[in-house]
N, C-alpha and C. Protein backbone atom coordinates (compact mmCIF):
# COMPACT_ATOMS: atom_id res chain seq x y z
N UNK A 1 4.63 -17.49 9.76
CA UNK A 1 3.89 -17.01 8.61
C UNK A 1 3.07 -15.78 8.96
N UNK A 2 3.38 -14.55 8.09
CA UNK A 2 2.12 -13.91 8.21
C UNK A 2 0.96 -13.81 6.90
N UNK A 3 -0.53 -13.35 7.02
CA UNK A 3 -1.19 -13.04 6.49
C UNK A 3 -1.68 -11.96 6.32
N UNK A 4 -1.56 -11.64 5.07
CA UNK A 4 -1.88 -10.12 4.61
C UNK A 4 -3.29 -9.82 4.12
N UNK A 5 -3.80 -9.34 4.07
CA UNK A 5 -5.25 -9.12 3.68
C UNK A 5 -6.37 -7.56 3.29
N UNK A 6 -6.24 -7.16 1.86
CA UNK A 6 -5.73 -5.76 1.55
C UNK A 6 -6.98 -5.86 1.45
N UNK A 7 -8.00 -4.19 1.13
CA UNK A 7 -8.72 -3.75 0.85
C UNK A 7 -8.94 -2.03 1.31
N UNK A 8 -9.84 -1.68 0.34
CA UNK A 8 -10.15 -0.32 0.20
C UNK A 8 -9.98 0.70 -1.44
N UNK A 9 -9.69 -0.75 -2.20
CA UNK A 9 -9.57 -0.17 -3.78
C UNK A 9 -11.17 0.33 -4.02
N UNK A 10 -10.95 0.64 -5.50
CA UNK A 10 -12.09 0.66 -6.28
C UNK A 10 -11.92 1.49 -7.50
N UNK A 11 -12.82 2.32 -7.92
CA UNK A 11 -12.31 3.46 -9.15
C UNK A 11 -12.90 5.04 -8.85
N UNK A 12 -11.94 5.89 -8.75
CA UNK A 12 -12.34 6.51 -8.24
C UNK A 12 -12.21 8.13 -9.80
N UNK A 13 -12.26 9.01 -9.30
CA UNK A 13 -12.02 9.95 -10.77
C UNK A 13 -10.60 10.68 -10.33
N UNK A 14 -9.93 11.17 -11.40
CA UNK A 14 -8.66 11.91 -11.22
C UNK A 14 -9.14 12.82 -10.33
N UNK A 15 -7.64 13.14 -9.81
CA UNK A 15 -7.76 14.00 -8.75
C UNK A 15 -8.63 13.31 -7.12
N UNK A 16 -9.05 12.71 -7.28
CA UNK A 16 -9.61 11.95 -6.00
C UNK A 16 -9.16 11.24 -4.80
N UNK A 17 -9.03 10.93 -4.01
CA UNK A 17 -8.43 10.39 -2.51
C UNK A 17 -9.10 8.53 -3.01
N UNK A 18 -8.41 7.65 -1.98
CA UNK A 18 -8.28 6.83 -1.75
C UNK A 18 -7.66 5.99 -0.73
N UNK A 19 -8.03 5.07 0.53
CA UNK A 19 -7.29 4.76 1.42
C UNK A 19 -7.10 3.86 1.72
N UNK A 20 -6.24 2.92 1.14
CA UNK A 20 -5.89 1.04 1.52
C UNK A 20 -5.50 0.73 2.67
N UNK A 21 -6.07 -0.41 2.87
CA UNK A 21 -5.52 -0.56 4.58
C UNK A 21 -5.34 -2.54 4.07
N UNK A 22 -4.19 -2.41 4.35
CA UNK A 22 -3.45 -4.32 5.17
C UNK A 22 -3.60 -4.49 6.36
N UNK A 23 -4.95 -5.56 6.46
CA UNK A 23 -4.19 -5.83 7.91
C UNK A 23 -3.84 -7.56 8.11
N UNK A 24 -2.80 -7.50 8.80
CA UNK A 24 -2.23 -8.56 9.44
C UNK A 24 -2.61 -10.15 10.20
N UNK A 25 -2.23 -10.99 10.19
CA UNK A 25 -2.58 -11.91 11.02
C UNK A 25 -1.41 -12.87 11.33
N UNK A 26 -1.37 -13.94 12.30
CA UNK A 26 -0.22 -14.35 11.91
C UNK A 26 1.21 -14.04 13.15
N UNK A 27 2.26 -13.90 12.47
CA UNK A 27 2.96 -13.75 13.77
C UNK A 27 3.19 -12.14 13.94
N UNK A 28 3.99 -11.24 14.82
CA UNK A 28 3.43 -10.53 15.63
C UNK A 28 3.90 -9.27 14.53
N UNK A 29 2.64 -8.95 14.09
CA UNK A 29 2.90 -7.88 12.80
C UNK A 29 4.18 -6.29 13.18
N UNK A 30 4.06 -5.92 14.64
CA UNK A 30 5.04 -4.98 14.97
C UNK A 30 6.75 -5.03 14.55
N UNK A 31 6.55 -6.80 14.74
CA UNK A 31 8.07 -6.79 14.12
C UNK A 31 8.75 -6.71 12.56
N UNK A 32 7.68 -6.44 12.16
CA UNK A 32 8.20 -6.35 10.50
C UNK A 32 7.70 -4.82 9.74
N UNK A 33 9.11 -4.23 8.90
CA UNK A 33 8.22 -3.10 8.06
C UNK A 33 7.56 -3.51 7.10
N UNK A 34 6.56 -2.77 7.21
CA UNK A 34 5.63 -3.11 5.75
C UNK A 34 5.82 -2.31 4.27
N UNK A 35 5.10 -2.47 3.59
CA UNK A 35 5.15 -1.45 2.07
C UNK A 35 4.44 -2.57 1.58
N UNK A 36 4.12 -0.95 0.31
CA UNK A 36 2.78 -1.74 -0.61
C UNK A 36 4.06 -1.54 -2.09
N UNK A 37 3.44 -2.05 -2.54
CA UNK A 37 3.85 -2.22 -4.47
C UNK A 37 2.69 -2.44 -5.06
N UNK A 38 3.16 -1.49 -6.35
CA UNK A 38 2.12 -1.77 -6.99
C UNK A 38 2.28 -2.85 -8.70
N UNK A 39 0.92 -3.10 -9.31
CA UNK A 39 1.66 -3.65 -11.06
C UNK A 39 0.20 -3.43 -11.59
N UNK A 40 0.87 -2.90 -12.72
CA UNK A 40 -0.25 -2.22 -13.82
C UNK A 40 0.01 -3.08 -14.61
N UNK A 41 -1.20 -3.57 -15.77
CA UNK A 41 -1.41 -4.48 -16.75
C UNK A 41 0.20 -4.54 -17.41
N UNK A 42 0.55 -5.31 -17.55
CA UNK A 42 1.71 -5.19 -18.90
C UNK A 42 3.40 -5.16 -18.28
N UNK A 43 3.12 -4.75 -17.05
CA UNK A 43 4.40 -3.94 -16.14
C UNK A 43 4.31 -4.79 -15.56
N UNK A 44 5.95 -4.65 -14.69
CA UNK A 44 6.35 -4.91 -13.48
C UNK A 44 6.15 -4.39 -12.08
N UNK A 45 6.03 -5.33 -11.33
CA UNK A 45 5.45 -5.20 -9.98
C UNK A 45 6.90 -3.61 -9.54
N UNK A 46 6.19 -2.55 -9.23
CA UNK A 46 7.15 -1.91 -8.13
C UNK A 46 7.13 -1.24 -6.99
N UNK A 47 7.90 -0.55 -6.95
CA UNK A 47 7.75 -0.46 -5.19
C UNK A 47 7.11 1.01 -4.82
N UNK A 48 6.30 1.23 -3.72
CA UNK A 48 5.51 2.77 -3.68
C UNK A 48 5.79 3.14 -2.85
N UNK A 49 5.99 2.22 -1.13
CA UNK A 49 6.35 3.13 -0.02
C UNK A 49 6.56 1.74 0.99
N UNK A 50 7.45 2.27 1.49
CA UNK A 50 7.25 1.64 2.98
C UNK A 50 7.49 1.92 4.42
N UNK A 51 7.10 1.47 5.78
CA UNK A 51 7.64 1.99 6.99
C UNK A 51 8.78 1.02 7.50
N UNK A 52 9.30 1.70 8.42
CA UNK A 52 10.34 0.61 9.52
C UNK A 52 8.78 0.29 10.63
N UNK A 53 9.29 -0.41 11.41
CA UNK A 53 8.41 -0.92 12.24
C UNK A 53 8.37 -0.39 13.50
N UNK A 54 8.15 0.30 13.81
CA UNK A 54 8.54 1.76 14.29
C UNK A 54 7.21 2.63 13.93
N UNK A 55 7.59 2.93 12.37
CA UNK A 55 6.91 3.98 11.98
C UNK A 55 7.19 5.08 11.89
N UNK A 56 8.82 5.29 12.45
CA UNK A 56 9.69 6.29 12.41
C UNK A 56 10.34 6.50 10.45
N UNK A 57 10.29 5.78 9.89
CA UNK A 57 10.85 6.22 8.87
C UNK A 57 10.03 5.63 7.69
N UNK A 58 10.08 6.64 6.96
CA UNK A 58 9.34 5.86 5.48
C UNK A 58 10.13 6.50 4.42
N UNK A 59 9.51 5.74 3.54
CA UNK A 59 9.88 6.02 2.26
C UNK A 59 9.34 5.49 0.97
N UNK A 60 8.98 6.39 0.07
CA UNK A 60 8.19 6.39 -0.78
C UNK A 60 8.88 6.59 -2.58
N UNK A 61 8.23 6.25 -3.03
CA UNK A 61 8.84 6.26 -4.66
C UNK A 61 8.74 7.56 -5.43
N UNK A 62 9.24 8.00 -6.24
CA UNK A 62 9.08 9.64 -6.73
C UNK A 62 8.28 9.96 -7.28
N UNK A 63 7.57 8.76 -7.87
CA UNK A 63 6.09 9.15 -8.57
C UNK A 63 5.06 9.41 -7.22
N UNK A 64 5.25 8.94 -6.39
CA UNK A 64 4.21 9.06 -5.43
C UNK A 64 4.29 10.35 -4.60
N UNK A 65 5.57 10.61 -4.47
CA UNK A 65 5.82 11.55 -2.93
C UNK A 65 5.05 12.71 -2.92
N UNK A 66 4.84 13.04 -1.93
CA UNK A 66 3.58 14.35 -1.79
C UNK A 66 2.38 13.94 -1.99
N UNK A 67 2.12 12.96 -2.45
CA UNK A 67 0.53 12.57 -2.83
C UNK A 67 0.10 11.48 -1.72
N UNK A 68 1.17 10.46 -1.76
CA UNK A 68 0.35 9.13 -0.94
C UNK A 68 1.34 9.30 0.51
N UNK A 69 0.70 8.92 1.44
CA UNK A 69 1.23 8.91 3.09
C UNK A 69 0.73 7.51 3.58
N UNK A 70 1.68 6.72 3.69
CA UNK A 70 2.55 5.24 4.21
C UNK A 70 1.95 5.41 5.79
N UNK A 71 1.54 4.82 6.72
CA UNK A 71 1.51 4.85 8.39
C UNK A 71 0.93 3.20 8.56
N UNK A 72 0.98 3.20 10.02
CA UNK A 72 1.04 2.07 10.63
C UNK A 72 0.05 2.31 12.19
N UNK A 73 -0.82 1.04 12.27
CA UNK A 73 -1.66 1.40 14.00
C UNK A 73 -0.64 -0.36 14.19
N UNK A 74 -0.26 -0.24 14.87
CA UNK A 74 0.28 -1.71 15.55
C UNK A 74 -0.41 -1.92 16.22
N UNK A 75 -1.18 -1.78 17.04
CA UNK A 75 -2.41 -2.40 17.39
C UNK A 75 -3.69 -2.95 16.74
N UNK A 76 -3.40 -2.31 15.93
CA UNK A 76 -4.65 -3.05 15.18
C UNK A 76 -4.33 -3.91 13.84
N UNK A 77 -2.90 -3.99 14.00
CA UNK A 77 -1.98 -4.68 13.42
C UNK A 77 -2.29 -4.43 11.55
N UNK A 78 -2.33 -2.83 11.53
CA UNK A 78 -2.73 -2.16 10.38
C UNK A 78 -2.01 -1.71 9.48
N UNK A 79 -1.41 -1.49 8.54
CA UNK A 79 -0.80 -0.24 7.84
C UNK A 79 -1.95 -0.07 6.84
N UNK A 80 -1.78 1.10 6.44
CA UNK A 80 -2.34 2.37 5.30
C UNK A 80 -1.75 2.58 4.58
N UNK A 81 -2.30 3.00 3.35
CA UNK A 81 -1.82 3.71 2.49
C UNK A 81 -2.51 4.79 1.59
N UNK A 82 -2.71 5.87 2.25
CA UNK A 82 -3.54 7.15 2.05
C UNK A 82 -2.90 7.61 0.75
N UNK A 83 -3.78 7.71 -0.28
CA UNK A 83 -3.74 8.22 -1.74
C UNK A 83 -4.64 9.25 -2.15
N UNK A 84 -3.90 10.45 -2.43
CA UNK A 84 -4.41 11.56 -2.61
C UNK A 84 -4.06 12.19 -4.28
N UNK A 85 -4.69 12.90 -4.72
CA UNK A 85 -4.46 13.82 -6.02
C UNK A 85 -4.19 12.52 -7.24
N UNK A 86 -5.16 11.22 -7.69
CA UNK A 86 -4.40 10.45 -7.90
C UNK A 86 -4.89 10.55 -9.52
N UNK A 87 -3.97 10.24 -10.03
CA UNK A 87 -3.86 9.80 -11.56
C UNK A 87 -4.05 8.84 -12.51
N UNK A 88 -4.44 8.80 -13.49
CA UNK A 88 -4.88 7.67 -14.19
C UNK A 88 -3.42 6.69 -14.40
N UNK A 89 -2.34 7.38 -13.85
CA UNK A 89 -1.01 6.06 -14.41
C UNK A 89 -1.13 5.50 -12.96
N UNK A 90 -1.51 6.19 -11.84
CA UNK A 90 -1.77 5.32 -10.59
C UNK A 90 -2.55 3.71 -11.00
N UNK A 91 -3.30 3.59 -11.98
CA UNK A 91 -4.11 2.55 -12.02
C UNK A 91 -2.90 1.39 -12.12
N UNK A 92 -3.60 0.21 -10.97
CA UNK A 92 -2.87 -0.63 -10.64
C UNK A 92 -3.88 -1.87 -9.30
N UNK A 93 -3.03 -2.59 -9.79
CA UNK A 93 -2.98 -3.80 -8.65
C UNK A 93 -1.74 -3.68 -7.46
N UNK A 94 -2.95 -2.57 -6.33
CA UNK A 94 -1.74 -2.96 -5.05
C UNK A 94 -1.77 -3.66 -4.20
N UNK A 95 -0.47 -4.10 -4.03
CA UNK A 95 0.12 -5.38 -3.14
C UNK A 95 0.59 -4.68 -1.39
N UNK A 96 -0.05 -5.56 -0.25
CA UNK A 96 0.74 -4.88 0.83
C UNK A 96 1.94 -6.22 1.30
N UNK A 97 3.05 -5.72 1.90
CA UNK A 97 3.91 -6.71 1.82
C UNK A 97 4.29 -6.24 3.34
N UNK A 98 4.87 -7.87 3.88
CA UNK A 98 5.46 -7.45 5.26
C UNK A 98 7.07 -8.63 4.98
N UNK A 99 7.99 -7.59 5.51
CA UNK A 99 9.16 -7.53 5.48
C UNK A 99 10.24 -8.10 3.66
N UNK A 100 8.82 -7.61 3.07
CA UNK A 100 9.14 -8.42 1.53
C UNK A 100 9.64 -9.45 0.86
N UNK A 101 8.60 -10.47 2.38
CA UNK A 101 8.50 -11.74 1.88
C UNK A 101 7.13 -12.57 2.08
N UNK A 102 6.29 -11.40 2.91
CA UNK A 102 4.52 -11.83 2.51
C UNK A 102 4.14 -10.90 2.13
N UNK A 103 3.04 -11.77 1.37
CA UNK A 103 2.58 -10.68 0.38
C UNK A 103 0.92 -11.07 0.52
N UNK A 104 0.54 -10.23 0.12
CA UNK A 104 -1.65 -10.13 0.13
C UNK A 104 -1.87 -10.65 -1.24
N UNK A 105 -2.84 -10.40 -1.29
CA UNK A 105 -3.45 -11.14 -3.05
C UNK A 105 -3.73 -10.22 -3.94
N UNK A 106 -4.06 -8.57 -3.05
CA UNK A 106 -3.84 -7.36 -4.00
C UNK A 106 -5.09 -6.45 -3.86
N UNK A 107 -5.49 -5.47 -4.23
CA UNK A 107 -6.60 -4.43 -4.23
C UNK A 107 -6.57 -3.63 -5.56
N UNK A 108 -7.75 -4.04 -6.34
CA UNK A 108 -7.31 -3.29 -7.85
C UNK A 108 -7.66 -1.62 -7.47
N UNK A 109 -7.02 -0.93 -8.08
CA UNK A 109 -7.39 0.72 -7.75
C UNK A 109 -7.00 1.54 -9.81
N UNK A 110 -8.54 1.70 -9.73
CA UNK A 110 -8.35 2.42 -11.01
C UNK A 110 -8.92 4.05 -11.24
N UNK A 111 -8.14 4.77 -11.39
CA UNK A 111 -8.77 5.85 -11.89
C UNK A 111 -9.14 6.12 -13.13
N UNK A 112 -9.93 6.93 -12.97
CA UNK A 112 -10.71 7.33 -14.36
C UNK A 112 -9.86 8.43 -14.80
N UNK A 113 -9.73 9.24 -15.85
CA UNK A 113 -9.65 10.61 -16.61
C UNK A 113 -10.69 11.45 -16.73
């Protein structure tokens, strides 16, 4: 089993930065890629970015790219998710997930207009 455990939401104003961090507990977080998803009131949960376990490769969703940057400290058995230039359709409940089958309980992140 692992345990996920998100924080670093809040509300911030358009155009503003933001930086979520998961961290891990559990069995040995290096061996699994992570990614966050997100779900806005009404919607379906989807997908925003994720790494290999490694940290060599990511990949991110098209609404996001250029704005948010996905990384990983395996030592501190961490991933991030650095959100930059962000938008009021960003508003959401994000989820960090490891190997997309644990999941956290979520970090609400709302922007203003």
């Amino acid at each position: 089993q692992v345990q996920l455990v998100e924080s670093g939401g809040g509300l911030v104003q358009a155009g503003g930065s933001l930086r979520l961090s998961c961290a891990a507990s559990g069995r040995t977080f290096s061996n699994y890629a992570m990614g966050w998803f997100r779900q806005a009131p009404g919607q379906e949960r989807e997908f925003v970015a994720d790494i290999s376990w490694t940290g060599g490769r990511t990949n991110y969703a098209t609404s996001v790219k250029g704005r948010f940057t996905i990384s990983r400290d395996n030592a501190k058995n961490t991933v991030y998710l650095q959100m930059n230039s962000l938008k009021p359709e960003d508003t959401a409940v994000y989820y960090c997930t490891a190997d997309f089958r644990y999941w956290g309980q979520g970090t609400q992140v709302t922007v203003s207009s």
